[in-house]
Protein backbone atom coordinates (compact mmCIF):
# COMPACT_ATOMS: atom_id res chain seq x y z
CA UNK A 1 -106.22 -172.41 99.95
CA UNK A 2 -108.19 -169.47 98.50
CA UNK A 3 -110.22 -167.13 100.08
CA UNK A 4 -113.22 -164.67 99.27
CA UNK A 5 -114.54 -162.13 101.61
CA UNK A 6 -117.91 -160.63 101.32
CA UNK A 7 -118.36 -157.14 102.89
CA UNK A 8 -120.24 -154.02 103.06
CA UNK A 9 -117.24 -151.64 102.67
CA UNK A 10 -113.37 -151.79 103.21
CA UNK A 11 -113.35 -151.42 106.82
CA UNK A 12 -110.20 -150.16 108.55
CA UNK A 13 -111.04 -153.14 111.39
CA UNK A 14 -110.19 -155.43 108.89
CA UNK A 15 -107.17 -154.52 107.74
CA UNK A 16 -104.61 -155.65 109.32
CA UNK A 17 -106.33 -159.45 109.59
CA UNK A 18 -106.53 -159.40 105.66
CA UNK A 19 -102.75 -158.34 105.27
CA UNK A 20 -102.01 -161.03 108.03
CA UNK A 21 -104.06 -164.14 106.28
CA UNK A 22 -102.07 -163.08 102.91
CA UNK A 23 -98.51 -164.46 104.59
CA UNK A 24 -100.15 -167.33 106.51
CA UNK A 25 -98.66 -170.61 105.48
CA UNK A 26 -101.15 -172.40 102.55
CA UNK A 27 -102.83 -169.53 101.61
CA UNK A 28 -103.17 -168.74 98.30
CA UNK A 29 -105.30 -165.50 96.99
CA UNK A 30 -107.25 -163.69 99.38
CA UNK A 31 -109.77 -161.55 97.84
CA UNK A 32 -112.18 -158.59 99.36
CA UNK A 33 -115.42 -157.75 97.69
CA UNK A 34 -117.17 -155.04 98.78
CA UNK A 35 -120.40 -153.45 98.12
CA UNK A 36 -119.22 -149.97 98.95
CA UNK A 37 -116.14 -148.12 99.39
CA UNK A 38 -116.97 -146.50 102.73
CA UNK A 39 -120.50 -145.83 103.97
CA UNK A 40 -121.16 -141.44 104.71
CA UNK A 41 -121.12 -142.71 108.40
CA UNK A 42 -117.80 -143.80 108.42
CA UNK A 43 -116.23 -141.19 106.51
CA UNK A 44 -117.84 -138.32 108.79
CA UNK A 45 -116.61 -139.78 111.32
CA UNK A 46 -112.46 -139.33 110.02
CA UNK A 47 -112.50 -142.35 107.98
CA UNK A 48 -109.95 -143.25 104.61
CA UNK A 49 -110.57 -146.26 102.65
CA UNK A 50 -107.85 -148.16 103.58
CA UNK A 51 -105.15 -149.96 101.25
CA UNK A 52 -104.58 -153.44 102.06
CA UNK A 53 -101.72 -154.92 101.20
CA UNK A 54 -101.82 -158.04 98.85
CA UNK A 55 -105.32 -158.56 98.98
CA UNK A 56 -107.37 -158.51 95.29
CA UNK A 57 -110.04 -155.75 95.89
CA UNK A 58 -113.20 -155.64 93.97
CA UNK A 59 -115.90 -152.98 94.59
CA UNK A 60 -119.47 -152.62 94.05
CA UNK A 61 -119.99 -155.68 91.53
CA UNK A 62 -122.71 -155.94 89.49
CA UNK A 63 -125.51 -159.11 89.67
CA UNK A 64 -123.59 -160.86 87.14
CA UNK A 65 -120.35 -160.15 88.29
CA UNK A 66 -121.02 -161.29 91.30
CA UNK A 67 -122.23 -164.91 90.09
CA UNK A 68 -119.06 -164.95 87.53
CA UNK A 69 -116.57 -164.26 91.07
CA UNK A 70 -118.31 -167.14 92.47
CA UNK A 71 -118.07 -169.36 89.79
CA UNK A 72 -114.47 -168.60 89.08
CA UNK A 73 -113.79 -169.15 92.54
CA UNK A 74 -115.72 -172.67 92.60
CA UNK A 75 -112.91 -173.98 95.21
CA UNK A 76 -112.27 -171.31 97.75
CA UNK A 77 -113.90 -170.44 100.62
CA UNK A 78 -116.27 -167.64 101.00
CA UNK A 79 -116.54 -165.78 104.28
CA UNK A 80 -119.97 -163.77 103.97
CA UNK A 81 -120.12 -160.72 106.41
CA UNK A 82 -123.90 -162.15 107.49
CA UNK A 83 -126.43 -164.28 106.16
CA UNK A 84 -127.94 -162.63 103.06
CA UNK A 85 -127.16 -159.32 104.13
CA UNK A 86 -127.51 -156.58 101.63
CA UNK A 87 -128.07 -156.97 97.73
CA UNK A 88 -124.45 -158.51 96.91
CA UNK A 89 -123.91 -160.39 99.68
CA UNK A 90 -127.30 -161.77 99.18
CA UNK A 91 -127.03 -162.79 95.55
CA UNK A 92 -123.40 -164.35 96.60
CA UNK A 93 -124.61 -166.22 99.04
CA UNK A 94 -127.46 -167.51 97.12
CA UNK A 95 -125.03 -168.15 93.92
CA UNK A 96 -122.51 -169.92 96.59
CA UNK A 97 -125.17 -172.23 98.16
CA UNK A 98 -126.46 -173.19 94.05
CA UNK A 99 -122.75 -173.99 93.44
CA UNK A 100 -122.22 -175.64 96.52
CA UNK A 101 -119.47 -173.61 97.49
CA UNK A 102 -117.69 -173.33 101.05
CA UNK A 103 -119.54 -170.73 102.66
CA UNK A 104 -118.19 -169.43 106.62
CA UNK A 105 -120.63 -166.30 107.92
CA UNK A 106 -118.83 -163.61 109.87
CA UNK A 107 -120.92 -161.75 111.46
CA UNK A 108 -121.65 -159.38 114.32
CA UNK A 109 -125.26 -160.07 117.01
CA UNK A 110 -128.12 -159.07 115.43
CA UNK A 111 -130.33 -156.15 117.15
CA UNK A 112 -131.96 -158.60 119.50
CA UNK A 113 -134.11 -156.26 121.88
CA UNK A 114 -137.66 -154.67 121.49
CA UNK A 115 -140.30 -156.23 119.44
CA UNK A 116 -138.25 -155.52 116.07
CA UNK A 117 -135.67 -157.73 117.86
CA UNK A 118 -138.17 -160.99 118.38
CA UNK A 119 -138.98 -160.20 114.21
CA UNK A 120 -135.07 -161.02 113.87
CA UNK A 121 -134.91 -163.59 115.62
CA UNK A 122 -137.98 -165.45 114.11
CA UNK A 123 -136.03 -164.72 110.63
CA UNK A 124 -132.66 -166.49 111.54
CA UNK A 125 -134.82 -168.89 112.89
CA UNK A 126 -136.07 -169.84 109.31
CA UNK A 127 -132.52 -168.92 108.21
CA UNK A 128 -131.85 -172.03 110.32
CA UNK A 129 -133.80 -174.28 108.96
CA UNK A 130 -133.15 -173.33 104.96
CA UNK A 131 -129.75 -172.32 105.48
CA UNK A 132 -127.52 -173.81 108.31
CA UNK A 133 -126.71 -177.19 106.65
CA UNK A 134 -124.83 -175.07 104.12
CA UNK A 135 -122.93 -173.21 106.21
CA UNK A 136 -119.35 -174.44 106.91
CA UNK A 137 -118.70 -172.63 110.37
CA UNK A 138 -119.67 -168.78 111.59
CA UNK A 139 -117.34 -166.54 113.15
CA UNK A 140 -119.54 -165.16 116.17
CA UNK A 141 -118.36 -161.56 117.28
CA UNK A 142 -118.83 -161.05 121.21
CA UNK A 143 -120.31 -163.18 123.72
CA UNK A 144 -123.79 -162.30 122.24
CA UNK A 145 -122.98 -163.57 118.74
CA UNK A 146 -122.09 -166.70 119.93
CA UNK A 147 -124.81 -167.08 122.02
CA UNK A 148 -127.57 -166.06 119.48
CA UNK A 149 -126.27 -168.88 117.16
CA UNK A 150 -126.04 -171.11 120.21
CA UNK A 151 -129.44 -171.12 121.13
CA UNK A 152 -130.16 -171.43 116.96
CA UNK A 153 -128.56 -174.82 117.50
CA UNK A 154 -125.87 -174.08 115.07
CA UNK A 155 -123.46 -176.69 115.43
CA UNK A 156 -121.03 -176.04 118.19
CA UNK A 157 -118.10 -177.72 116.80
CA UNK A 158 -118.35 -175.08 113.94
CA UNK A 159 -119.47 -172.16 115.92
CA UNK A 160 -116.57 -169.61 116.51
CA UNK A 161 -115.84 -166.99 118.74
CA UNK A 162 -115.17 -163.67 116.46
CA UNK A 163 -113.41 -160.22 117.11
CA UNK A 164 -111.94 -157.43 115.19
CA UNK A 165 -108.70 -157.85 115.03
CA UNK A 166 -106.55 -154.67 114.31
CA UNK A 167 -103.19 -153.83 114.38
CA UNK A 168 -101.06 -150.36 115.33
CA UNK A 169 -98.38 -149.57 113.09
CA UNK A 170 -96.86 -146.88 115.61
CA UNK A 171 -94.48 -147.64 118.34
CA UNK A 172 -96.05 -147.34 122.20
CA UNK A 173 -94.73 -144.28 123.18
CA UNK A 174 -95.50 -142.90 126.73
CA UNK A 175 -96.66 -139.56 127.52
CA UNK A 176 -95.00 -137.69 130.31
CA UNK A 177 -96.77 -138.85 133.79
CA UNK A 178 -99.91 -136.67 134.86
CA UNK A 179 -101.08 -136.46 138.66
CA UNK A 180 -104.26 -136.59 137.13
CA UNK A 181 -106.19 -140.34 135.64
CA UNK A 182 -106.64 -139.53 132.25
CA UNK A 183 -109.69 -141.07 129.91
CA UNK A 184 -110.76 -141.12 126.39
CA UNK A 185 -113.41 -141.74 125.02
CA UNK A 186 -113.97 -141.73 121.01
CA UNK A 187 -117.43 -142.78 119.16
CA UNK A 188 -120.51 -140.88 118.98
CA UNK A 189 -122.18 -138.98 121.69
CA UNK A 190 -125.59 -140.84 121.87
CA UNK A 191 -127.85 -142.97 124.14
CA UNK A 192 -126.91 -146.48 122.56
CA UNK A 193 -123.43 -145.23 123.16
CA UNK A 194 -123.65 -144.22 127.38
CA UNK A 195 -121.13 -141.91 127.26
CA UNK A 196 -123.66 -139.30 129.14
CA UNK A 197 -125.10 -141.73 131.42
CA UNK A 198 -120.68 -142.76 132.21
CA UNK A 199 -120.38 -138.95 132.81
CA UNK A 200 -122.98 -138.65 135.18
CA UNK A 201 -121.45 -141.75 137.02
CA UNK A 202 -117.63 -140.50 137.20
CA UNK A 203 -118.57 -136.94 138.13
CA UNK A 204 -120.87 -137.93 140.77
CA UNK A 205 -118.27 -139.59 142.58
CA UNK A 206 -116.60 -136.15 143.22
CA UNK A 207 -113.11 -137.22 142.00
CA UNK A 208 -111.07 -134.35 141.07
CA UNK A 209 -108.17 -136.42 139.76
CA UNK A 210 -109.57 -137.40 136.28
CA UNK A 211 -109.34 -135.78 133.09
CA UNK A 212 -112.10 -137.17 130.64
CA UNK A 213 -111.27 -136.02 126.70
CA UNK A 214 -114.22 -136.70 124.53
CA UNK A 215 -113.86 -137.50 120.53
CA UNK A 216 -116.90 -137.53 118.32
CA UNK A 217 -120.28 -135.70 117.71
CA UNK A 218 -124.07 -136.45 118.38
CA UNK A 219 -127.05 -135.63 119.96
CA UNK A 220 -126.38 -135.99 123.49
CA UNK A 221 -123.15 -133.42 123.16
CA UNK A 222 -125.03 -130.64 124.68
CA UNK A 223 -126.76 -132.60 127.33
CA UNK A 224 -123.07 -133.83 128.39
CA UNK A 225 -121.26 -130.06 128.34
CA UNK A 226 -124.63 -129.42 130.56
CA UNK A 227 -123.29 -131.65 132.97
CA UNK A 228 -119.82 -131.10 133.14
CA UNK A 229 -121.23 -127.00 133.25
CA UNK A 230 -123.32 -128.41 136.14
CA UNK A 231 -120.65 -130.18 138.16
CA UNK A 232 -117.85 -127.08 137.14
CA UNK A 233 -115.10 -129.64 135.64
CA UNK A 234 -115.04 -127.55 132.50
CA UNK A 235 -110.76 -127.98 133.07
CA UNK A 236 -111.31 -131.66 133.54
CA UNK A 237 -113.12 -132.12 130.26
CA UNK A 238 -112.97 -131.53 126.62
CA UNK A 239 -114.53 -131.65 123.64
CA UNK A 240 -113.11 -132.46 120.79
CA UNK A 241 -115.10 -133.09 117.14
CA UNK A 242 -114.16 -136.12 114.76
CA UNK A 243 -110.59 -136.40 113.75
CA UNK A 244 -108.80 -138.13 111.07
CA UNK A 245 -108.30 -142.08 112.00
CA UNK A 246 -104.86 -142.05 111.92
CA UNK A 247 -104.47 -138.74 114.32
CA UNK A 248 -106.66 -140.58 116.61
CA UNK A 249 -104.69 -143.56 116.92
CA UNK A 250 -101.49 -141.36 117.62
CA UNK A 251 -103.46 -139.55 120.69
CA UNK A 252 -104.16 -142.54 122.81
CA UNK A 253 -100.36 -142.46 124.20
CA UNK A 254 -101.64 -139.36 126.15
CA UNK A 255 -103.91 -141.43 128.06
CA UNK A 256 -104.28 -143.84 131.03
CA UNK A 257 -107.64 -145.73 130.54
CA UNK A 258 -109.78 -146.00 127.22
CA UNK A 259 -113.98 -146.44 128.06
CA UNK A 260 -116.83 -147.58 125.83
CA UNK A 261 -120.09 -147.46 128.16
CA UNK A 262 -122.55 -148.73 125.56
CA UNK A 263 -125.92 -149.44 126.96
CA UNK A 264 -127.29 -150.94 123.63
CA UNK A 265 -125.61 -153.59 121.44
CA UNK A 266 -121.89 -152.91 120.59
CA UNK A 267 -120.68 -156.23 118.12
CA UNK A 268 -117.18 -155.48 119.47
CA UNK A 269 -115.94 -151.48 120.10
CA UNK A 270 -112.78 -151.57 118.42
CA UNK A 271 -112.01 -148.24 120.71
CA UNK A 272 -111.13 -151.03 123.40
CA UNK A 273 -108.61 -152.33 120.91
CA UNK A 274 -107.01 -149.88 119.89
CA UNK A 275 -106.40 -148.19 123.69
CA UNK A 276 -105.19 -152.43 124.67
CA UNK A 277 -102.61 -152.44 122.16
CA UNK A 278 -101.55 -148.88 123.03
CA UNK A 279 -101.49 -150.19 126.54
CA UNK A 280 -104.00 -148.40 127.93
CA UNK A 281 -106.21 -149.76 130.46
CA UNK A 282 -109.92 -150.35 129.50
CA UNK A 283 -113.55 -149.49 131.56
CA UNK A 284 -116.64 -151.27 129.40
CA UNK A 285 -120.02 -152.09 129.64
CA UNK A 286 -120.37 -155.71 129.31
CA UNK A 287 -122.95 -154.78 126.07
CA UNK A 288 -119.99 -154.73 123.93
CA UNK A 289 -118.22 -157.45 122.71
CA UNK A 290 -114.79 -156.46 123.68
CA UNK A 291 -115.92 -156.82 126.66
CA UNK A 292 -114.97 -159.98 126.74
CA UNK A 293 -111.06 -159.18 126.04
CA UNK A 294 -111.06 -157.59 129.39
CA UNK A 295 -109.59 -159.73 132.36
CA UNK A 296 -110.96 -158.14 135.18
CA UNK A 297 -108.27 -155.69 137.39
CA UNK A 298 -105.97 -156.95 135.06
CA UNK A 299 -106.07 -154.73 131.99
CA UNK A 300 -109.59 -152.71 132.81
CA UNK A 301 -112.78 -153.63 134.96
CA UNK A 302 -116.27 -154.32 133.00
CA UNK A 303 -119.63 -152.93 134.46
CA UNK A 304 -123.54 -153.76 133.14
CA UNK A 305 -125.98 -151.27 133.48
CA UNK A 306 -128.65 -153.50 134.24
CA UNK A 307 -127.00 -153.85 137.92
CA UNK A 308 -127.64 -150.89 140.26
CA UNK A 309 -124.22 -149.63 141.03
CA UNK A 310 -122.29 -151.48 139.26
CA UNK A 311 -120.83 -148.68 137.21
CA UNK A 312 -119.86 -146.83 139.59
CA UNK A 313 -118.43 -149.64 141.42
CA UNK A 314 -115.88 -149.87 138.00
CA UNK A 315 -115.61 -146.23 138.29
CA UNK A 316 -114.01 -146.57 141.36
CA UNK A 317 -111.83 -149.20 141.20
CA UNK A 318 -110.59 -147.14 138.02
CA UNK A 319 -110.32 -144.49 140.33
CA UNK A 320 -108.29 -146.15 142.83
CA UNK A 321 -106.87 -149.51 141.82
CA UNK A 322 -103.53 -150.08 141.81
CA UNK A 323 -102.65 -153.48 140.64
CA UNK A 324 -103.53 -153.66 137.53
CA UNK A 325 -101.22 -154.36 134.71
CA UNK A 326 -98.23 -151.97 133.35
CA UNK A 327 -98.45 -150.43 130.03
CA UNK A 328 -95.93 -152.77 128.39
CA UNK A 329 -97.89 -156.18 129.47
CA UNK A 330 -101.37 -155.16 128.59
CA UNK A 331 -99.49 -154.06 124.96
CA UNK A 332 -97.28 -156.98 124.83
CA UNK A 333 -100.72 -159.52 125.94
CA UNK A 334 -102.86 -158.07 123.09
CA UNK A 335 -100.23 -157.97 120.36
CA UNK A 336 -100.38 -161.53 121.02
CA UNK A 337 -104.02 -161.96 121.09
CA UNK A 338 -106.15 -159.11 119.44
CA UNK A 339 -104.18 -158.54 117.19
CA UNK A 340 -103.90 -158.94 112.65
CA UNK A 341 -101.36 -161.50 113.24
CA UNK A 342 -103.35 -163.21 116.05
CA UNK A 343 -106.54 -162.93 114.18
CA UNK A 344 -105.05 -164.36 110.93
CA UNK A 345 -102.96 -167.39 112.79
CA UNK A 346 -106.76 -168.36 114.98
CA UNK A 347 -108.91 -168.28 111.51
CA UNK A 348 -106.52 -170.74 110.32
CA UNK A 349 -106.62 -172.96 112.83
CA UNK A 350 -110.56 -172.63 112.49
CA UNK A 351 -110.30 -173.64 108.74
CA UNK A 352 -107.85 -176.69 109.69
CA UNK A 353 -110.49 -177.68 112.31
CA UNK A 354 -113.86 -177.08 109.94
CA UNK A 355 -112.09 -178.96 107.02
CA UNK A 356 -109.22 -180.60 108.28
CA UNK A 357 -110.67 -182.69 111.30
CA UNK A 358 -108.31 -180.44 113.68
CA UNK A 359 -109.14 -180.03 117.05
CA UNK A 360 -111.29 -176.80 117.87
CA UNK A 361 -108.67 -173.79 118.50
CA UNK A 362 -109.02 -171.83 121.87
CA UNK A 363 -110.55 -168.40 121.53
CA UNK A 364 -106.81 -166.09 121.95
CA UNK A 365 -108.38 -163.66 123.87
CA UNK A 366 -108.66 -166.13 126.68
CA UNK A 367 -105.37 -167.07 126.82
């Protein structure tokens, strides 16, 4: 079996699930097109466009060339990164649905909140009724995902639970023990993101023994340096701007617990990943998908801002819990289950259920 993927760049998060479906059993070609290398974002942020292995790349197509991939790839099935998206992934999907192709969405929440968010939802709601029935299954990312398309009435039988699946080429390595509880955080330094708001929480519990390193730029840095000023932890934290993506990855062995405090939508946080499968433990607002991934005093605790207290209730069980999982089972559990490998072995079964009658795979995460 074939396989086209239609995306707005070449994503490092996708990776290692591309260069996993390539060696699954039945597939043939697996091909990426993108609409853009990388976006300015992405690169400011430490970014390379990634190489991934055995997969046919094609980037920025035009109008025509898009048609002429669709056409040529009549019998394969085309896994759009949203439903008409974007100027290519819009004309694909369009050319797929003329040809009659087999067309899977994958595909983060829309932006539900606000009065921009009811405009969204009134246009999937059309989307429903002029596009659904062509639609072979969706790959959902996060609890929201799936429960946006849920209450669309997309078919449930073909409605999938989604994540990012990645995959860390380094070996764990432990860093010496530290008295101290150490914490990173890496993303951008703004409101949607709650990294402030998390500061204010953790320092106002007046633990001295956390360190909380800080990765990424944006307009709430100086607000936060304000408060660690405030609060005289300037030992306890640091600043430190956007780093390459691979230099990042090899820092999170220095740490003890990885957090991503977003108080808007997060489709997933792959930050939560990639601290998992270092074997970090993980402390996350339930906005982000990822969320979802975490088994509660287990391999991190899970807060939502919308309850009074409850972050600081994670905070301290952070702060003080001791029964949560070593380093080597929280790596060894999401090799297994958030992982390329895992990712590319679950969309498979998804395809044998959706096409082949199989029974409806259980989400890995969950195992």
């Amino acid at each position: 079996m074939n396989f086209v993927f239609w995306q707005n760049i070449i994503s490092i998060h996708q990776k290692a699930f591309l260069e996993a479906l390539v060696k699954q059993p039945g597939v043939g070609n697996v091909m990426l097109v993108v609409e853009h290398e990388l976006t300015p974002v992405r690169k400011s942020m430490g970014w390379d466009t990634p190489e991934i292995q055995g997969v046919e790349v094609v980037l920025s197509p035009s109008e025509n060339s898009i048609k002429e991939i669709v056409r040529a790839n009549k019998d394969a099935v085309h896994v759009m990164g949203g439903i008409r998206i974007g100027r290519m992934i819009t004309v694909a999907f369009d050319t797929c649905v003329q040809t009659k192709c087999r067309i899977g969405i994958m595909t983060e929440p829309y932006d539900d909140a606000g009065w921009k968010g009811k405009l969204r939802k009134a246009k999937y709601s059309l989307y429903r009724m002029k596009y659904f029935k062509h639609i072979g299954f969706v790959l959902a990312i996060g609890r929201q995902g799936v429960a946006q398309y849920t209450e669309l009435g997309f078919d449930s039988k073909r409605l999938f639970a989604w994540a990012y699946f990645i995959t860390l080429e380094q070996p764990l390595a432990t860093a010496p023990p530290s008295k101290d509880i150490r914490i990173i955080y890496a993303g951008r330094l703004e409101e949607a993101k709650g990294i402030y708001r998390f500061a204010r929480e953790l320092f106002a519990t007046g633990a001295r023994n956390c360190t909380l390193d800080i990765y990424g730029e944006g307009s709430d840095e100086e607000k936060i340096k304000q408060l660690v000023a405030e609060y005289g932890l300037t030992e306890k934290v640091s600043f430190t701007r956007y780093i390459k993506y691979a230099e990042l990855l090899e820092r999170y062995r220095h740490y003890d617990w990885v957090v991503l405090p977003s108080t808007q939508k997060d489709g997933w946080g792959v930050v939560v990943s990639e601290g998992l499968l270092n074997g970090l433990k993980a402390i996350c607002s339930r906005k982000c998908g990822v969320s979802w991934a975490i088994k509660e005093g287990w391999n991190g605790v899970t807060f939502d801002w919308q309850q009074e207290g409850s972050c600081r209730n994670a905070i301290n069980k952070m702060l003080t819990g001791e029964d949560f999982a070593t380093q080597n089972e929280i790596s060894g559990w999401a090799q297994c289950n958030i992982s390329g490998d895992a990712g590319a072995e679950y969309f498979m079964k998804i395809v044998g259920s959706v096409y082949n009658g199989n029974a409806k795979p259980g989400i890995p995460w969950e195992v």
